[in-house]
Structure formats: structure tokens, C-alpha cells
C-alpha atoms as a PDB file:
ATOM      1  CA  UNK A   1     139.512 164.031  19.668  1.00  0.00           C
ATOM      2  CA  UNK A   2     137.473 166.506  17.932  1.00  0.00           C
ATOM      3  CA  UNK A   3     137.111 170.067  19.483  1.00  0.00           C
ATOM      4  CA  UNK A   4     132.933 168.784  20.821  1.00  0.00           C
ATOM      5  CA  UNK A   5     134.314 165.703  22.456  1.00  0.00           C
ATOM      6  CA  UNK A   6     137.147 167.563  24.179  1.00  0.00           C
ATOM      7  CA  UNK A   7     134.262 169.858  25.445  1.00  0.00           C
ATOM      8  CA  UNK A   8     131.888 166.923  26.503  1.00  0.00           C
ATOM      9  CA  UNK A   9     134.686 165.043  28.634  1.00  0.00           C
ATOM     10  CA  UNK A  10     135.600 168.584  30.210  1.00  0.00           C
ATOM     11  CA  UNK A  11     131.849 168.866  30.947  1.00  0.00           C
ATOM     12  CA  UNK A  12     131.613 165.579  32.256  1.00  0.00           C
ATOM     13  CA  UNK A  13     134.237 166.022  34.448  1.00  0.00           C
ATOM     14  CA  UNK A  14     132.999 170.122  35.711  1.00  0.00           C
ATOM     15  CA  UNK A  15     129.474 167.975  36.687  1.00  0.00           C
ATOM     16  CA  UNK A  16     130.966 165.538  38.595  1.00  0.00           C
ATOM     17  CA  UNK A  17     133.100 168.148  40.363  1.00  0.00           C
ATOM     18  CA  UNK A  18     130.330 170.400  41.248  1.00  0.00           C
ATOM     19  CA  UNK A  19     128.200 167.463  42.323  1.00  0.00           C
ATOM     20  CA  UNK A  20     130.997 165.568  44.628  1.00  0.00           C
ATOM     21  CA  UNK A  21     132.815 169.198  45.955  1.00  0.00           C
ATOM     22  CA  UNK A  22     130.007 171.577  45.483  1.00  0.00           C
ATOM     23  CA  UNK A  23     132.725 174.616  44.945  1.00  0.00           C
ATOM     24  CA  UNK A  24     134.272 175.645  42.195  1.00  0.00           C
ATOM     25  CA  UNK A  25     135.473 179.203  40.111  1.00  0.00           C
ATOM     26  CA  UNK A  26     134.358 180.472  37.422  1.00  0.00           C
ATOM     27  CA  UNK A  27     136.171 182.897  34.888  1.00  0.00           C
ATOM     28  CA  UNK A  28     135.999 184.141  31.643  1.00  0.00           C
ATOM     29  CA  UNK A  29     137.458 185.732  28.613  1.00  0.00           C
ATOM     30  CA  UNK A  30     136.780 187.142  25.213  1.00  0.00           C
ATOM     31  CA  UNK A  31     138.461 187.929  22.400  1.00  0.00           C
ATOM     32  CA  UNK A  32     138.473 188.955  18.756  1.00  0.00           C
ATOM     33  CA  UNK A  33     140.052 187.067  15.831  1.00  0.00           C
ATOM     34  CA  UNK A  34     141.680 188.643  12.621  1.00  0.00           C
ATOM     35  CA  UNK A  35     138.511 188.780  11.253  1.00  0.00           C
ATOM     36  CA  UNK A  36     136.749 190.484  14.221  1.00  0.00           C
ATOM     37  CA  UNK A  37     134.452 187.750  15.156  1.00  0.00           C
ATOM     38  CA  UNK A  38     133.860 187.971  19.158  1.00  0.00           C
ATOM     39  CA  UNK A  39     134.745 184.709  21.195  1.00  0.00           C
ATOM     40  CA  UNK A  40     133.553 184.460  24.874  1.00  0.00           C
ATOM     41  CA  UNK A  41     134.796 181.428  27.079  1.00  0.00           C
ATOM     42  CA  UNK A  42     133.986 180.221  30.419  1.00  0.00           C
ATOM     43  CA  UNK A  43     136.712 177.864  32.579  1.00  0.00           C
ATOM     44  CA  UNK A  44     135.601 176.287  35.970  1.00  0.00           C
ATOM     45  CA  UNK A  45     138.308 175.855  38.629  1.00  0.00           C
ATOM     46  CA  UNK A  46     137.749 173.560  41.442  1.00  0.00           C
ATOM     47  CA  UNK A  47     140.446 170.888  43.489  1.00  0.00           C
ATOM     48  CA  UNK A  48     140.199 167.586  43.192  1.00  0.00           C
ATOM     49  CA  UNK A  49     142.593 165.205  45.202  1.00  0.00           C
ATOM     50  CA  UNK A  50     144.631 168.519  46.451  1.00  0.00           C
ATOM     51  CA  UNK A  51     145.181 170.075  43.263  1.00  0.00           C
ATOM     52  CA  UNK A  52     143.850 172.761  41.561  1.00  0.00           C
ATOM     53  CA  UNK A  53     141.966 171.869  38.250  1.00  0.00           C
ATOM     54  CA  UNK A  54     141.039 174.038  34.916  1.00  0.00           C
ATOM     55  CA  UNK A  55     138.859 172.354  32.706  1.00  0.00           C
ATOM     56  CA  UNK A  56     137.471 174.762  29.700  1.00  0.00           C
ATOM     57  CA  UNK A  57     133.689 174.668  29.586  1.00  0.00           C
ATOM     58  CA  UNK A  58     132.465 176.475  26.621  1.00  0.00           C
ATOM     59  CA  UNK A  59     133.413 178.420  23.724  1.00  0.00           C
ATOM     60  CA  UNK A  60     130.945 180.383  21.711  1.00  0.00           C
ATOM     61  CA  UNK A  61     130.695 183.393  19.240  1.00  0.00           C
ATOM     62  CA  UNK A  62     129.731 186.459  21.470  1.00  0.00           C
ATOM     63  CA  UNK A  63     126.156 187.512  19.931  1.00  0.00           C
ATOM     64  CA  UNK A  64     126.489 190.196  17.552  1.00  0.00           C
ATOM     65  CA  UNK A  65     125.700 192.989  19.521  1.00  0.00           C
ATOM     66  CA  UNK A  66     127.439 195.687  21.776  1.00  0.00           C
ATOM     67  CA  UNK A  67     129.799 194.029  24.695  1.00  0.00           C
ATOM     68  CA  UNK A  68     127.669 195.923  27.548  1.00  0.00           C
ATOM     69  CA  UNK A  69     127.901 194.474  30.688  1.00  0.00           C
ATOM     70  CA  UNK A  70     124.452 193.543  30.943  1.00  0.00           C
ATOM     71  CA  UNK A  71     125.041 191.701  26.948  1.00  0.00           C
ATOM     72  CA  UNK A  72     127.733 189.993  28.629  1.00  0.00           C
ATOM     73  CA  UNK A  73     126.301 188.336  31.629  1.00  0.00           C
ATOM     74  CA  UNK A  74     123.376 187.591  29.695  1.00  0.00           C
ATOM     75  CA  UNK A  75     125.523 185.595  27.503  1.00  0.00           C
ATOM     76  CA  UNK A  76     127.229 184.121  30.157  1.00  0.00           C
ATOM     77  CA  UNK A  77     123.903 183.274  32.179  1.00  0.00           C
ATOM     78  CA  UNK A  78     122.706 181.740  28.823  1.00  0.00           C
ATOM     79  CA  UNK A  79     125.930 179.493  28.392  1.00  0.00           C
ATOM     80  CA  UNK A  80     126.156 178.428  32.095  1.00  0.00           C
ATOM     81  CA  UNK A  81     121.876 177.451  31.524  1.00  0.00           C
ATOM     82  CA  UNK A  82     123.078 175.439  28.391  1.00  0.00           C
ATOM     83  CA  UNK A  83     125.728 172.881  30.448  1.00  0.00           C
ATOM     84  CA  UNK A  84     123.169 172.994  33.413  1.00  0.00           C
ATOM     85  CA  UNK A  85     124.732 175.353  35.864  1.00  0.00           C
ATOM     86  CA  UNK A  86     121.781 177.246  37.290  1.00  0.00           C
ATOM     87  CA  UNK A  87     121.555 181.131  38.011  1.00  0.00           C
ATOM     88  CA  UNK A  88     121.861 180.397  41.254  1.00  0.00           C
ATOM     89  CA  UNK A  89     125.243 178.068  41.165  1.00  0.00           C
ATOM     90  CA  UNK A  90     126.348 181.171  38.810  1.00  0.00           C
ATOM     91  CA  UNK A  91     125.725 183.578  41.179  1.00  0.00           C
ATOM     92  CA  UNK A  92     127.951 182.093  43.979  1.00  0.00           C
ATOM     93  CA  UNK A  93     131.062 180.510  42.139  1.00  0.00           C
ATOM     94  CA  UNK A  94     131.882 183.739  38.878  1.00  0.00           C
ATOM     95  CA  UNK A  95     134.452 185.975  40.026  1.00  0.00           C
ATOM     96  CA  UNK A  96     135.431 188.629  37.926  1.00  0.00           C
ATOM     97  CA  UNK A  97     138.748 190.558  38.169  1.00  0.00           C
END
């Protein structure tokens, strides 16, 4: 399964979630490779039959541009807009740490 299929089944599976439990987490990470291109991912967490899922939504190269706070969650809001999680959703299921 290529690395866009893997992605579209997690996605799949992140909609249905969110549309049969309604909660879920959200987290993030980024990172650099040995070539110092910036990564940023977002995984959703939710339960489903008693147990706790992770299912990777997106990965994407981090815009070049400083890693401000306010870069970031634009980044994030933009990501979260592409797989059709609204501001809103956002807003109530990222926790940061």
C-alpha cells in the first residue's frame, strides 16, 4: 500500500470515528530530516470498541518559513481544513503538551 492509500484508509477511518463518537485527540509533531526539510504531522486518538486508537492523519512539509506559534497553528488549521475537520472541531479536540 502506497504511503497516499495508507493515509486515505486512516482518513476514512478518523471520519467515521468523529462522526459515530464525536470525540477524539489531536496531537502533533515536527521534525527535521538530514537535509533540514521541516515535517509537521497530525495523529487523532479516539476509542473505538474500548480501546484506544492512533490513526496518523497527515504528513506535510512545514511551509518554509519561521516555526512561530502563530506559523504553526496556521499550518495546522490549514491541514485539519484539508481532511475536513473544521476550526471549530479543532478547537475542542488539539491538546498540546
Amino acid at each position: 500500500m502506497t504511503s497516499a492509500n495508507w493515509l486515505k484508509a486512516n482518513l476514512a477511518e478518523v471520519q467515521k470515528a468523529i462522526a459515530d463518537y464525536g470525540l477524539f485527540g489531536m496531537t502533533s509533531d515536527m521534525w527535521s530530516d538530514i537535509k533540514n526539510r521541516h515535517y509537521i504531522s497530525i495523529t487523532i486518538h479516539f476509542v473505538k470498541e474500548a480501546q484506544m486508537v492512533s490513526r496518523v492523519l497527515t504528513v506535510h512539509q512545514f511551509p518554509e518559513q519561521s516555526k512561530t506559534g502563530e506559523n504553526i497553528r496556521e499550518c495546522l488549521v490549514n491541514l485539519c481544513s484539508e481532511v475536513g475537520i473544521s476550526l471549530d472541531v479543532l478547537m475542542k479536540n488539539f491538546f498540546c503538551d
